[in-house]
Protein backbone atom coordinates (compact mmCIF):
# COMPACT_ATOMS: atom_id res chain seq x y z
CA UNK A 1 0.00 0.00 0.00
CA UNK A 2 1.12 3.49 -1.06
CA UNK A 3 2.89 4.45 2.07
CA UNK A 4 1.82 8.06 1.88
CA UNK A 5 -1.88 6.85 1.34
CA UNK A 6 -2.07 4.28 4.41
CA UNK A 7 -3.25 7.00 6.55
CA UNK A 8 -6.02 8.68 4.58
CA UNK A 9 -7.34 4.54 3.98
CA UNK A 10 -7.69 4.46 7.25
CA UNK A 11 -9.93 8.12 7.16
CA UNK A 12 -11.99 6.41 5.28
CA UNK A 13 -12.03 2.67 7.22
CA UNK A 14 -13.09 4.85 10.40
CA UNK A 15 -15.85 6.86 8.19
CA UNK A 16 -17.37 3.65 7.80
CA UNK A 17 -17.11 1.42 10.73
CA UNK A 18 -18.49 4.86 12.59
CA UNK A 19 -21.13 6.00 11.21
CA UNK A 20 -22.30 3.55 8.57
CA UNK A 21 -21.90 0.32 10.72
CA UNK A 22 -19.42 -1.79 8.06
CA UNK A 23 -17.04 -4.01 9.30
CA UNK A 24 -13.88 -5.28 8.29
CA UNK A 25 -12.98 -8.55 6.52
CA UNK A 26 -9.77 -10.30 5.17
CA UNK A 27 -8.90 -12.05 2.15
CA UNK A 28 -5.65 -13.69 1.25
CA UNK A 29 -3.62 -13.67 -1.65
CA UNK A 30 -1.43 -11.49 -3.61
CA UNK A 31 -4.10 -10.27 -5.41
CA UNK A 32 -5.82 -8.41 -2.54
CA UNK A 33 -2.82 -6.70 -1.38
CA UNK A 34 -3.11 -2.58 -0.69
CA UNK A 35 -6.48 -2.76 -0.26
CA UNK A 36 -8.66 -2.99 2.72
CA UNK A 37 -12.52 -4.87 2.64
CA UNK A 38 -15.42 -3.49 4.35
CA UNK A 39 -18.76 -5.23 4.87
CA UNK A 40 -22.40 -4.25 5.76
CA UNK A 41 -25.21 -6.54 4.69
CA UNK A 42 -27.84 -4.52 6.03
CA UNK A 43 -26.59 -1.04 3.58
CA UNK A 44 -29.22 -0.87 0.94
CA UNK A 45 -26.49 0.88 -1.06
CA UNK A 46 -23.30 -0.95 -0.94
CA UNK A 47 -22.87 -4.14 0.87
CA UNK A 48 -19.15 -4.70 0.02
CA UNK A 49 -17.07 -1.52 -0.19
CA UNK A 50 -13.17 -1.89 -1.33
CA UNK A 51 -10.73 0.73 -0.24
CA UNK A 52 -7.23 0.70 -2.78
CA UNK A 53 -4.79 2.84 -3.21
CA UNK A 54 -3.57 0.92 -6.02
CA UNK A 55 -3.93 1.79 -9.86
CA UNK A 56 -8.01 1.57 -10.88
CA UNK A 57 -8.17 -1.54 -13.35
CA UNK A 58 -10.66 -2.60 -15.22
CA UNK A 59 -9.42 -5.90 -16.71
CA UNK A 60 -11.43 -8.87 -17.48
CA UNK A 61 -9.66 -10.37 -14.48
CA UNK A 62 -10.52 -7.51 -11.77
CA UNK A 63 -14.38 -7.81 -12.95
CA UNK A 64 -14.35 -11.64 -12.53
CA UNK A 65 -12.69 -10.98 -8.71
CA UNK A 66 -15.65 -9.13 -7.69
CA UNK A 67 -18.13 -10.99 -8.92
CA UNK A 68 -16.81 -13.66 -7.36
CA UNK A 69 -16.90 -12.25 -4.12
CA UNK A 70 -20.10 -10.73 -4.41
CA UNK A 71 -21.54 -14.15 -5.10
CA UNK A 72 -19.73 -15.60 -2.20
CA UNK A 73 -21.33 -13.23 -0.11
CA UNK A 74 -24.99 -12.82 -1.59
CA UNK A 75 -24.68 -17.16 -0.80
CA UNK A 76 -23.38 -16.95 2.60
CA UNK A 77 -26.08 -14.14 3.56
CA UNK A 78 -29.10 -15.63 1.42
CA UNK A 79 -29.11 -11.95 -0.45
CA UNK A 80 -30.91 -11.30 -3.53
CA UNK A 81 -28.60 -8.38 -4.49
CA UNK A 82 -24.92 -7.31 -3.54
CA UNK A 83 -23.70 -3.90 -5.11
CA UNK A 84 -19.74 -3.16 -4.42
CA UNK A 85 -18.42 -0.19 -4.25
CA UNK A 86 -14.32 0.34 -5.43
CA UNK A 87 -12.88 3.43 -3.45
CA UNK A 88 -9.74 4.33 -4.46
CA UNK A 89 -7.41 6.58 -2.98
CA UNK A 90 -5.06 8.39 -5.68
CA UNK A 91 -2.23 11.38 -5.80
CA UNK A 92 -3.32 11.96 -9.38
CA UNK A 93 -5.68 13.59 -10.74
CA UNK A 94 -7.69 12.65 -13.11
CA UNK A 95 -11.54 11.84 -14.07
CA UNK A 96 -12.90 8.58 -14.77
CA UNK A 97 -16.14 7.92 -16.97
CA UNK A 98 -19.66 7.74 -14.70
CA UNK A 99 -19.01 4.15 -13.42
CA UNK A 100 -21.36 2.96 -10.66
CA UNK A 101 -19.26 1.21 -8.63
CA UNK A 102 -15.98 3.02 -8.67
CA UNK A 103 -14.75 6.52 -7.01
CA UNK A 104 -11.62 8.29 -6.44
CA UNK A 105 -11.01 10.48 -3.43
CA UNK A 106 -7.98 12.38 -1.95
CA UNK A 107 -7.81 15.45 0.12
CA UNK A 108 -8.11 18.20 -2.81
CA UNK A 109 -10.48 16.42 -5.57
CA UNK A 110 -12.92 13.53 -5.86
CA UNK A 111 -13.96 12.19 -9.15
CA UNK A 112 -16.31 9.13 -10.45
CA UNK A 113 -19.60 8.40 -8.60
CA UNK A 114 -20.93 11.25 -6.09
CA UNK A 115 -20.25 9.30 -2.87
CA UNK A 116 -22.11 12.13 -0.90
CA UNK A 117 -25.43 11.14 -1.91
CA UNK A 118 -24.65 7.87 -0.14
CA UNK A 119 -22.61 8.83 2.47
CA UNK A 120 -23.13 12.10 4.24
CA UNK A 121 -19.96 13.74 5.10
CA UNK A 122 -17.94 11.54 3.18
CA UNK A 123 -15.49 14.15 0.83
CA UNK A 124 -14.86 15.80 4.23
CA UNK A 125 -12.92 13.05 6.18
CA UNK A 126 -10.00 12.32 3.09
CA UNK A 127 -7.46 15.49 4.24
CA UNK A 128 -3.56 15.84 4.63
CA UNK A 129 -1.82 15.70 8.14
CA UNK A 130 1.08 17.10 9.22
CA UNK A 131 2.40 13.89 11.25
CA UNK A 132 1.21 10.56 9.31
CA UNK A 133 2.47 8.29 12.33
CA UNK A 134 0.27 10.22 14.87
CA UNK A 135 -2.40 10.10 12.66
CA UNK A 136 -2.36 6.17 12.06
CA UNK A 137 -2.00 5.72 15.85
CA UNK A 138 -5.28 7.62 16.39
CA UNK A 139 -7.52 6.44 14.08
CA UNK A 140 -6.10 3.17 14.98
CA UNK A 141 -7.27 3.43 18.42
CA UNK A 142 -10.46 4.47 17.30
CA UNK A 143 -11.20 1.50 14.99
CA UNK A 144 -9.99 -0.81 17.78
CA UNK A 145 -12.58 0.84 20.55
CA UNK A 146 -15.02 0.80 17.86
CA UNK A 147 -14.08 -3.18 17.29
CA UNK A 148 -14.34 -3.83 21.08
CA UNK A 149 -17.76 -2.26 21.67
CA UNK A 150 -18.92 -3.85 18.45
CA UNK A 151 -18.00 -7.44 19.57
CA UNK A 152 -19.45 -6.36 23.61
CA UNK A 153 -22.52 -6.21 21.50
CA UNK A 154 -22.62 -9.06 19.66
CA UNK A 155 -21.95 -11.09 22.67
CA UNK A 156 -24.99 -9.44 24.25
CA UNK A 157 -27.26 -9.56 20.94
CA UNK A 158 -25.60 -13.56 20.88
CA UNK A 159 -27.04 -13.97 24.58
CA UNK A 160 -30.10 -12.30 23.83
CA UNK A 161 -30.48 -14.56 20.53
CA UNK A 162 -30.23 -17.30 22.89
CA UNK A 163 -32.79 -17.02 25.18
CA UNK A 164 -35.27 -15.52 22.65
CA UNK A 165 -35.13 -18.54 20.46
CA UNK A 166 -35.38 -21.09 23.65
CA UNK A 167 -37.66 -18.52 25.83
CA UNK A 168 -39.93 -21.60 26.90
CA UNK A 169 -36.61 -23.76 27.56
CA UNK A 170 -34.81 -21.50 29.91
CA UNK A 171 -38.14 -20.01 31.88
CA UNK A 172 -39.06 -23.61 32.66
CA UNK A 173 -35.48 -24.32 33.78
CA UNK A 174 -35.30 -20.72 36.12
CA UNK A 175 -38.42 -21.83 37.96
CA UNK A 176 -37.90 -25.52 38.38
CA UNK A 177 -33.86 -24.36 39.75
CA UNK A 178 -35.93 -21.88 42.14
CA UNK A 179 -38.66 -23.90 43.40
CA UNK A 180 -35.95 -27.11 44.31
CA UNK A 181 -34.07 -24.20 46.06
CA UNK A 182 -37.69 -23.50 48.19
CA UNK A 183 -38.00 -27.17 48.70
CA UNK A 184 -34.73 -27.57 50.00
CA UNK A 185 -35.41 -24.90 52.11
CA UNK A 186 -38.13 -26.25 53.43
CA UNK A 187 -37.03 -29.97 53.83
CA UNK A 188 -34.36 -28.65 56.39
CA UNK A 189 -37.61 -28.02 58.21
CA UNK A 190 -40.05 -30.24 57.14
CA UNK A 191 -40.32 -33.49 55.90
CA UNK A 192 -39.74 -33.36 52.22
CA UNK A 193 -43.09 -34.74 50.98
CA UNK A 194 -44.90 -32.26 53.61
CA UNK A 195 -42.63 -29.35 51.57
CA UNK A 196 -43.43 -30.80 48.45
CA UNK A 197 -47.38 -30.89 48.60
CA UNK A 198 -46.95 -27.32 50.36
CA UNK A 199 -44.94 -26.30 47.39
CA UNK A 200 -47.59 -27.82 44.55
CA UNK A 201 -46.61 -31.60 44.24
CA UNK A 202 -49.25 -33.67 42.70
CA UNK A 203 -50.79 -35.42 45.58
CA UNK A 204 -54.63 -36.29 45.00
CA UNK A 205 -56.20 -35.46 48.40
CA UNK A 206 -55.00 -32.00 47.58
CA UNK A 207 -55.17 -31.97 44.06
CA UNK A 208 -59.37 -33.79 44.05
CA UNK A 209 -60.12 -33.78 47.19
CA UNK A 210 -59.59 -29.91 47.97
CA UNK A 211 -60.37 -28.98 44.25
CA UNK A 212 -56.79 -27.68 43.74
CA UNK A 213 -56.38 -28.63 39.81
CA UNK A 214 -53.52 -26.42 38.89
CA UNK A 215 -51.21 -29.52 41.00
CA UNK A 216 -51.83 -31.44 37.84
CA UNK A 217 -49.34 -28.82 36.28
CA UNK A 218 -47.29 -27.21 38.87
CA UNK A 219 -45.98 -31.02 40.03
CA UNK A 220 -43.55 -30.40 37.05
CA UNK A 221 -41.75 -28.06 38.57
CA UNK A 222 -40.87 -29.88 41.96
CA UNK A 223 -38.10 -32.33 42.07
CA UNK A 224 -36.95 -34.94 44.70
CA UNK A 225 -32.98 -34.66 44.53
CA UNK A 226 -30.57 -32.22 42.34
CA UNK A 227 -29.91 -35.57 40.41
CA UNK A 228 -33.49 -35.58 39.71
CA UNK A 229 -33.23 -32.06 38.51
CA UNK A 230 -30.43 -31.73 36.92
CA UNK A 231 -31.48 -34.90 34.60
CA UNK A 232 -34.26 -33.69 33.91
CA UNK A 233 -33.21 -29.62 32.99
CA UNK A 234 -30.45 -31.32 30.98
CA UNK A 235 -32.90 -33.36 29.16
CA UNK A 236 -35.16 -30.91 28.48
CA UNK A 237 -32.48 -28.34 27.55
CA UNK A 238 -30.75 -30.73 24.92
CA UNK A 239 -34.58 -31.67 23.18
CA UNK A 240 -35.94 -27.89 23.37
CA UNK A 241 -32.87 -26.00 21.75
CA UNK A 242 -33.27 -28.17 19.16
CA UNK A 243 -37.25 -28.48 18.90
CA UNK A 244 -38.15 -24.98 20.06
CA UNK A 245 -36.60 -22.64 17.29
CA UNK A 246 -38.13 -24.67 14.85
CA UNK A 247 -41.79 -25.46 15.82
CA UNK A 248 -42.02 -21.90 18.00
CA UNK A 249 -42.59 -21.27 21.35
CA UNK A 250 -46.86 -21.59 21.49
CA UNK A 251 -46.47 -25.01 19.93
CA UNK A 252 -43.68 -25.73 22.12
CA UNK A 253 -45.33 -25.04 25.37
CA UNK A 254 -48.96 -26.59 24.27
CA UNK A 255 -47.13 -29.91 23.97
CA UNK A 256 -44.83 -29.53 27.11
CA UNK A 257 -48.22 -28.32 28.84
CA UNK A 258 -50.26 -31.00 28.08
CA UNK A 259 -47.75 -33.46 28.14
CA UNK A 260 -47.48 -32.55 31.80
CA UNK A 261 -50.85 -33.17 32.47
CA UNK A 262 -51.12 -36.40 30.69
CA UNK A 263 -48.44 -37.60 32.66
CA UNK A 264 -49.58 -36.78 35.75
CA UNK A 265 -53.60 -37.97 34.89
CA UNK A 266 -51.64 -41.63 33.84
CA UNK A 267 -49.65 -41.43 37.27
CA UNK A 268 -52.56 -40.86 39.10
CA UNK A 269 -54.54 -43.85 37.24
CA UNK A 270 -52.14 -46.18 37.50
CA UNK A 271 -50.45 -45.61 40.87
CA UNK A 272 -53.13 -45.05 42.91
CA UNK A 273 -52.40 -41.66 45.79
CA UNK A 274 -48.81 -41.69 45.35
CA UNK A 275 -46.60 -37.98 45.41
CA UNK A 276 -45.94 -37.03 41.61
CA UNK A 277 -43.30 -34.36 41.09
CA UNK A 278 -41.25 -33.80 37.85
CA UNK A 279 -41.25 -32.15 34.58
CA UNK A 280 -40.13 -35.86 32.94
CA UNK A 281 -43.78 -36.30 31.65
CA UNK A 282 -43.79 -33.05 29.79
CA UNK A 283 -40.26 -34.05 28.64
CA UNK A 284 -41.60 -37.35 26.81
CA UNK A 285 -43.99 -35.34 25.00
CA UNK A 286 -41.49 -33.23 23.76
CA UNK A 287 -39.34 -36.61 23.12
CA UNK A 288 -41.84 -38.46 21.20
CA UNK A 289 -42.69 -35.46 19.13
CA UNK A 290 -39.14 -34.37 18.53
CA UNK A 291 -37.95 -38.28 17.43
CA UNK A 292 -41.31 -37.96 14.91
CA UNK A 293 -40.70 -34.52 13.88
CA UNK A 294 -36.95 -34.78 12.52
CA UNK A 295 -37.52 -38.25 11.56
CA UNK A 296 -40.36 -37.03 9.02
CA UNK A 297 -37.72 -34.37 7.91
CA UNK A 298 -35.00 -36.71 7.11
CA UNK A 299 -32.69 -34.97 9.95
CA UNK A 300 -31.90 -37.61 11.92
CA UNK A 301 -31.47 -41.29 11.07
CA UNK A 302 -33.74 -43.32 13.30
CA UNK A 303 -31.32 -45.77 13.62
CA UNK A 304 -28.98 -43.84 14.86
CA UNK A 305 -31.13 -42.63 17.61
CA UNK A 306 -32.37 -45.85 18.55
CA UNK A 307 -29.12 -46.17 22.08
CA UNK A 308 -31.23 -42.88 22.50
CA UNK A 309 -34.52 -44.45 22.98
CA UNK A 310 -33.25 -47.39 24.65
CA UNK A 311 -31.37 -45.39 27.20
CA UNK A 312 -34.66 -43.68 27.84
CA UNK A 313 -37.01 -46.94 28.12
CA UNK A 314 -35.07 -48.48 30.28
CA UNK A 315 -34.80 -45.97 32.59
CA UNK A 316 -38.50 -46.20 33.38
CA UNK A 317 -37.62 -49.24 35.14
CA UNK A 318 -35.41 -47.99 37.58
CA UNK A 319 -36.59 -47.37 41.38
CA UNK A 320 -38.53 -44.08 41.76
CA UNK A 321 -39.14 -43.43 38.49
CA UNK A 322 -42.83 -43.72 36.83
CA UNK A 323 -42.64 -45.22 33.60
CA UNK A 324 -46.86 -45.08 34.21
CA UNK A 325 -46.87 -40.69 34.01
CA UNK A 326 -43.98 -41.08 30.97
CA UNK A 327 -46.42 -43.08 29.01
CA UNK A 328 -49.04 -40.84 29.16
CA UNK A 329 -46.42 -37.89 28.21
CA UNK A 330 -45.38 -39.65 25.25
CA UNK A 331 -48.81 -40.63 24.07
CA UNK A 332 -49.96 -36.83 23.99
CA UNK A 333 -46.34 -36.32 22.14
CA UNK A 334 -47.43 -38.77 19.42
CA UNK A 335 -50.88 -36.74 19.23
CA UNK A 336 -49.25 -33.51 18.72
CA UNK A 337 -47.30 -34.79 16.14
CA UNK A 338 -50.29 -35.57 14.21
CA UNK A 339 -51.91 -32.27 14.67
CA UNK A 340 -49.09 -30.17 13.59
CA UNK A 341 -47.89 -32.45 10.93
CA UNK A 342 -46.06 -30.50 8.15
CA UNK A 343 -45.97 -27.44 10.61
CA UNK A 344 -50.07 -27.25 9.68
CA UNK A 345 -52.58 -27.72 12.77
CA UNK A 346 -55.10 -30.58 11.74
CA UNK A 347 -57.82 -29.49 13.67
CA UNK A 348 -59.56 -32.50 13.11
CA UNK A 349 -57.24 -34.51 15.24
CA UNK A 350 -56.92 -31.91 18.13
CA UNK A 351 -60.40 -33.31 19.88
CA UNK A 352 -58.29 -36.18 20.08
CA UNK A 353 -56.01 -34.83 22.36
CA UNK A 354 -58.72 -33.36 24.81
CA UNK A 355 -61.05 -36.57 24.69
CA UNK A 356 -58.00 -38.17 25.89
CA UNK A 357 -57.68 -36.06 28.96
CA UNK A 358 -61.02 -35.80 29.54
CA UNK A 359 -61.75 -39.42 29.64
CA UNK A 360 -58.24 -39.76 32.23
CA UNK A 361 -59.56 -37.25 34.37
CA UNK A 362 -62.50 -39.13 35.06
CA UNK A 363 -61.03 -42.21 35.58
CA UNK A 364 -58.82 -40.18 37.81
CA UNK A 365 -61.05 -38.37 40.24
CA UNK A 366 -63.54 -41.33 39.94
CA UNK A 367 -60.59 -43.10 42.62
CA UNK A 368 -59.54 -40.58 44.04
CA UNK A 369 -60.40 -41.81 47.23
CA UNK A 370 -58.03 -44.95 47.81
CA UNK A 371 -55.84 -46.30 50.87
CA UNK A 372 -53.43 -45.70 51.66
CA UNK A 373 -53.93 -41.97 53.79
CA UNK A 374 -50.81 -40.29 54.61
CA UNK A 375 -52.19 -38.85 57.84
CA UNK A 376 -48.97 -37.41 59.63
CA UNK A 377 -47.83 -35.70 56.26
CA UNK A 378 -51.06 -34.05 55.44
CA UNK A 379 -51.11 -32.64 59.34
CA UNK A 380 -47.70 -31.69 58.30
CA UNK A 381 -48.15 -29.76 55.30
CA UNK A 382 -51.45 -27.63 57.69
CA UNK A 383 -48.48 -27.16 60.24
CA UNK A 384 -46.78 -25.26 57.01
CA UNK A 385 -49.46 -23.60 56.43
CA UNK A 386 -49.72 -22.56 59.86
CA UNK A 387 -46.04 -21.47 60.41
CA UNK A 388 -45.86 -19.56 57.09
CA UNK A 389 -49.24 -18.26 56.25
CA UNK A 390 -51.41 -17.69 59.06
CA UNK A 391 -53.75 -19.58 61.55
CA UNK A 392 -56.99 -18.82 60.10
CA UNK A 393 -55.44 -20.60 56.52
CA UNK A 394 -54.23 -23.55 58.40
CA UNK A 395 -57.05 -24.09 60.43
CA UNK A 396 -59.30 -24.02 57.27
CA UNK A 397 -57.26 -26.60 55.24
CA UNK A 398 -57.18 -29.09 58.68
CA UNK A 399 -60.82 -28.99 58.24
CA UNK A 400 -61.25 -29.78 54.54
CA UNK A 401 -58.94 -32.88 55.15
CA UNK A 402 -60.60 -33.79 57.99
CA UNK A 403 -64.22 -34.15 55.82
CA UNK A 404 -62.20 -35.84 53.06
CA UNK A 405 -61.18 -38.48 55.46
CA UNK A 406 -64.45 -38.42 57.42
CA UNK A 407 -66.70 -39.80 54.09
CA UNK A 408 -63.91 -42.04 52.37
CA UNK A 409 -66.15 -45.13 53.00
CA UNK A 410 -63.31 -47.65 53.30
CA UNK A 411 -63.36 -51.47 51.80
């Protein structure tokens, strides 16, 4: 580069980067010496700007360089159009015919396109200097603070990115982290089932017997251990940043939703009055649909999946875990996938999904009453109550147990 030029190229490369948001880029090669690459997809002007001090040429072989990397860049960006604009900087004077692409500029003349009707401003920052060096150092230190802000803000737009695309993924994560920190809390205290009803568990003297519903949903956030949690945050994590970007967040959260309440109508069926806590219903919902979803796609290989699925199913059989409120999670999943199949809602399966529930809710509260009554817990959870609400509340909720258990008529 035209040692006497370097500093007004960098006038210009800080014109830009300042006030017309471009950014730098590299290529390497002989050919792409004394010049400097400048890039903003968004410009409805000029995308690609090129700042030379070398000779303007016009060759065959200069034409076929920028097309070239105006079609690399118009693929990489999915544009329609990319216009590039050749800046050169030039001791000479002398005019060039009305091109549209190409301009000359130094500190005393400016010939070729009118670069002011793009760029506000522009034939004012090209002037001489007295001390070069000082000159490069300053500008230098501009372009760098305007590099470091510009990358501070990418790694904030990055984070924001993140959590916009998986908004469902990470709020159900936040609250399920917060309420195990609550339970904990509580456990040091109480018992850990007593905190865990307290807190929402699915528990069905509560949940029927009291008329409190919204346990059929809230369960999912309650967890028994940090293993239990972090298995199941981790699970849910890996399926939703994949799943929820694609099928959006309604869809997303409809499924996990429902899923959740399949799984714990199933539990409840199946395993009689025992504590249900855990978003792992809601997560086979999401599983079944996701396997379905990318399989119809041709994303994933089935077969390749399959460890996957085994892994999963034979987890069901381990201690604790209720391979009963997982099968009614992945059932609604399977649903789902039928009613938004090619990313269209069939509305004449989605009565499916609700005759489903309806008919396990009724099966559900129709035994609600069963043995076995877990007396000291429930006196427990009104001692709760009692400590962190207020008498009045406690003594109310003692009461409603009491005429739950006093017209159970027992076998």
């Amino acid at each position: 580069m035209n040692r006497s030029n370097i500093y007004k190229i960098y006038q210009l490369y800080n014109f830009f980067m300042h006030n017309y948001n471009y950014v730098n880029f590299s290529f390497y090669g002989k050919d792409f010496k004394d010049e400097l690459w400048l890039l903003n997809k968004d410009n409805d002007d000029y995308q690609i700007i090129r700042l030379s001090s070398k000779e303007i040429i016009t060759n065959q072989n200069e034409l076929l360089r920028f097309e070239a990397i105006k079609q690399v860049f118009q693929k990489q960006y999915n544009l329609e159009n990319i216009k590039l604009l050749d800046i050169h900087i030039s001791n000479d004077e002398y005019g060039i015919d009305n091109e549209e692409n190409i301009a000359i500029i130094n500190s005393n003349y400016h010939s070729g396109i009118d670069l002011s009707k793009y760029f506000i401003g522009i034939y004012d920052v090209v002037h001489d200097v007295d001390n070069e060096e000082e000159e490069i150092k300053s500008l230098l230190d501009s372009i760098n603070e305007q590099v470091n802000f510009k990358k501070a803000k990418q790694k904030r737009n990055r984070f924001k990115d993140l959590f916009s695309k998986k908004t469902v993924v990470f709020s159900l994560i936040v609250i399920s982290v917060l309420m195990f920190i609550f339970s904990t809390i509580l456990s040091n205290k109480y018992s850990q089932s007593a905190s865990l009803i307290f807190l929402g568990a699915d528990y069905k003297i509560f949940t029927l017997g009291l008329k409190e519903f919204w346990r059929l949903f809230t369960y999912s956030f309650l967890h028994g251990s940090i293993i239990h949690l972090i298995s199941n945050c981790l699970s849910l994590y890996v399926i939703g940043s994949l799943l929820e970007p694609r099928i959006g967040h309604l869809k997303f959260l409809v499924i996990y939703i429902l899923g959740v309440i399949g799984a714990g109508l199933s539990h409840g069926i199946l395993l009689g009055n025992s504590l249900c806590i855990g978003m792992s219903g809601g997560i086979y919902a999401l599983f079944a649909y996701f396997i379905l979803y990318f399989s119809r796609r041709r994303m994933i290989n089935f077969a390749s999946i399959m460890p996957t699925i085994m892994i999963n199913l034979l987890i069901n059989f381990m201690p604790g875990v209720s391979w009963q409120g997982h099968l009614g999670g992945a059932i609604i999943g399977i649903i789902f996938f039928y009613i938004y199949l090619d990313d269209k809602t069939n509305y004449a399966v989605l009565p499916v999904v609700f005759i489903l529930l309806i008919g396990l809710f009724i099966k559900y509260y129709k035994d609600y009453n069963i043995r076995p009554f877990y007396g000291t817990t429930d006196a427990e959870v009104v001692k709760i109550h009692n400590d962190l609400i207020n008498f009045d509340n406690a003594r109310s909720l003692e009461l409603r147990i009491y005429n739950i258990y006093d017209t159970y008529k027992g076998e």
